[in-house]
C-alpha atoms as a PDB file:
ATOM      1  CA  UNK A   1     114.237 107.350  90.400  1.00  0.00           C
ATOM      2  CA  UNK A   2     110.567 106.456  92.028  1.00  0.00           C
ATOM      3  CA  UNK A   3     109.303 105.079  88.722  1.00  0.00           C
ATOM      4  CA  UNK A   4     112.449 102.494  88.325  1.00  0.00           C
ATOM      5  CA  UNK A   5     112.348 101.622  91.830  1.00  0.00           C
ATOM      6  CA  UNK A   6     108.325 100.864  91.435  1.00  0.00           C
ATOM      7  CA  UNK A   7     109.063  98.843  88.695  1.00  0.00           C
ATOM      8  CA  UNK A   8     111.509  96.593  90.234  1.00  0.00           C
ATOM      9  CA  UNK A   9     109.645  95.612  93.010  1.00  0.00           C
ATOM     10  CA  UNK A  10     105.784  95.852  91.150  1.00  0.00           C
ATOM     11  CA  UNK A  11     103.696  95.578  87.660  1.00  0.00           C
ATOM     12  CA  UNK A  12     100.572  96.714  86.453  1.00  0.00           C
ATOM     13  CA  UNK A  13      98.187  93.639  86.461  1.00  0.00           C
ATOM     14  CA  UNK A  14      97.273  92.138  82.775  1.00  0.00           C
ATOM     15  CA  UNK A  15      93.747  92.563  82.063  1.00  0.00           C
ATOM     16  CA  UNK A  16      92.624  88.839  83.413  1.00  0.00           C
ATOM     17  CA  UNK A  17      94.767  89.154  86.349  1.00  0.00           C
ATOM     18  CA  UNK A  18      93.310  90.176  90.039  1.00  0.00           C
ATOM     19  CA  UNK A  19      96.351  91.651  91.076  1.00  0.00           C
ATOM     20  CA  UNK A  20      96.391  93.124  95.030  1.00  0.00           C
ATOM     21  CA  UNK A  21      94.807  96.984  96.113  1.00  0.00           C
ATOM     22  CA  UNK A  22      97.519  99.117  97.332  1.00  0.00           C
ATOM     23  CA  UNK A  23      97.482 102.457  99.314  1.00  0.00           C
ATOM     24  CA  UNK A  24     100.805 104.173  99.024  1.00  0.00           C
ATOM     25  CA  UNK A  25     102.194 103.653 102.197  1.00  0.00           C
ATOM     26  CA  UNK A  26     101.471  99.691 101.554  1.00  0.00           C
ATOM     27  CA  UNK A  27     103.754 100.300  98.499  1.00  0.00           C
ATOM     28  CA  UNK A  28     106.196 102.866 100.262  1.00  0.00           C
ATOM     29  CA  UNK A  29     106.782  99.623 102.872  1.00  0.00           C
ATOM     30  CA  UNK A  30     107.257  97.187 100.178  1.00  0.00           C
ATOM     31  CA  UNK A  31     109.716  99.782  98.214  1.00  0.00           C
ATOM     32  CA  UNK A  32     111.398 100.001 101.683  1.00  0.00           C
ATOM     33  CA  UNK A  33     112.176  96.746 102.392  1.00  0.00           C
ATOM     34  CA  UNK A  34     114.263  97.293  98.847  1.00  0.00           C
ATOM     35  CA  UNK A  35     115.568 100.755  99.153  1.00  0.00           C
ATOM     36  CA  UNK A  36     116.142 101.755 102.861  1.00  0.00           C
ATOM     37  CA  UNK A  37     117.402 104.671 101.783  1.00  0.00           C
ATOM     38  CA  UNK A  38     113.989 106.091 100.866  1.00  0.00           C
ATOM     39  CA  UNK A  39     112.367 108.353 103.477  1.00  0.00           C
ATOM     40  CA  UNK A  40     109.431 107.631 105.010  1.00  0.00           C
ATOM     41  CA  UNK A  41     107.622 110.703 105.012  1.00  0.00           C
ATOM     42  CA  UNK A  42     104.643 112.379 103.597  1.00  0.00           C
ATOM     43  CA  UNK A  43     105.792 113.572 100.746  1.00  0.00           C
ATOM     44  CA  UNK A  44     107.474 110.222  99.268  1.00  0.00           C
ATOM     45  CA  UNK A  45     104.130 108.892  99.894  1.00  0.00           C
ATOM     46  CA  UNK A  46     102.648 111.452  97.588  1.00  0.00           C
ATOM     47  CA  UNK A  47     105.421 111.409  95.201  1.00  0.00           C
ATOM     48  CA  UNK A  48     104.677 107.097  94.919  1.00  0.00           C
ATOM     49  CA  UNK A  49     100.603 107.625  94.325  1.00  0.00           C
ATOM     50  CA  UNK A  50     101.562 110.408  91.542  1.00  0.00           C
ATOM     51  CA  UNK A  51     103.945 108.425  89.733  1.00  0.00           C
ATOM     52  CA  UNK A  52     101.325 105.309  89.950  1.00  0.00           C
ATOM     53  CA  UNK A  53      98.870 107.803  88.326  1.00  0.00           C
ATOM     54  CA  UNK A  54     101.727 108.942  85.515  1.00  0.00           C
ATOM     55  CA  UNK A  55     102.220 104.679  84.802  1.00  0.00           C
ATOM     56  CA  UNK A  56      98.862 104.486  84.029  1.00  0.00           C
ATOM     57  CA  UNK A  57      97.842 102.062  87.016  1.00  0.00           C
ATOM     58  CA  UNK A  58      94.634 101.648  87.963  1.00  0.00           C
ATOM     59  CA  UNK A  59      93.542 102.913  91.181  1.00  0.00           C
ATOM     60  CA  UNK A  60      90.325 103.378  93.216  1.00  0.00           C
ATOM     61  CA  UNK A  61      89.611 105.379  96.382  1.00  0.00           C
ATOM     62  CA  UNK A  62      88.532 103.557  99.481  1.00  0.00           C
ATOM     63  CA  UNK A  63      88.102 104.351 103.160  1.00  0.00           C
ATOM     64  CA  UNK A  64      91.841 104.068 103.741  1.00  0.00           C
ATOM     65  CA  UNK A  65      92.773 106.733 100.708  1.00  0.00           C
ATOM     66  CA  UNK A  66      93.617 106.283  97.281  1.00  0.00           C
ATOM     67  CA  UNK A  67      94.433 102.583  96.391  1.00  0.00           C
ATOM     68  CA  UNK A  68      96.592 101.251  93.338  1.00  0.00           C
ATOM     69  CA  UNK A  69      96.157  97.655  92.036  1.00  0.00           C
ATOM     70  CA  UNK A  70      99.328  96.448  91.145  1.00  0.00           C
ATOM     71  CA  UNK A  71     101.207  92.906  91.478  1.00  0.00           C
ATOM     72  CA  UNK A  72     104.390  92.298  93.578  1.00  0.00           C
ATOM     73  CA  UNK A  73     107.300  91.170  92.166  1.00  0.00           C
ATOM     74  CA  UNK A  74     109.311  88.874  93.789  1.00  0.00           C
ATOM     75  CA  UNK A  75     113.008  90.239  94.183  1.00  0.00           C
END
């Protein structure tokens, strides 16, 4: 599922760390590169930000749309 895919490839930034803002499509490219299975379309996109939101990561909105800090991991 979205959430265990979002976990393998990210985490939430401890409290001292900086960690990197997201929009979802940033993540959605970064989740690709993993899982090319995943579609590309609006509604993945959505489907990423909401299950951000349910993980409890912090997020902002900005001039490019809702943004998500979170921290890479690297696979």
């Amino acid at each position: 599922d979205l959430e265990t895919m979002i976990s393998y490839c990210f985490r939430m930034p401890a409290e001292e760390e900086e960690g990197k803002w997201m929009v979802s499509s940033e993540v959605f490219d970064v989740l690709h590169l993993q899982y090319p299975m995943l579609v590309g379309n609006m509604s993945t996109k959505v489907k990423i930000g909401q299950t951000l939101k349910f993980m409890g990561c912090k997020s902002k909105h900005t001039k490019h749309g809702q943004a998500y800090q979170l921290l890479a991991l690297s696979a």
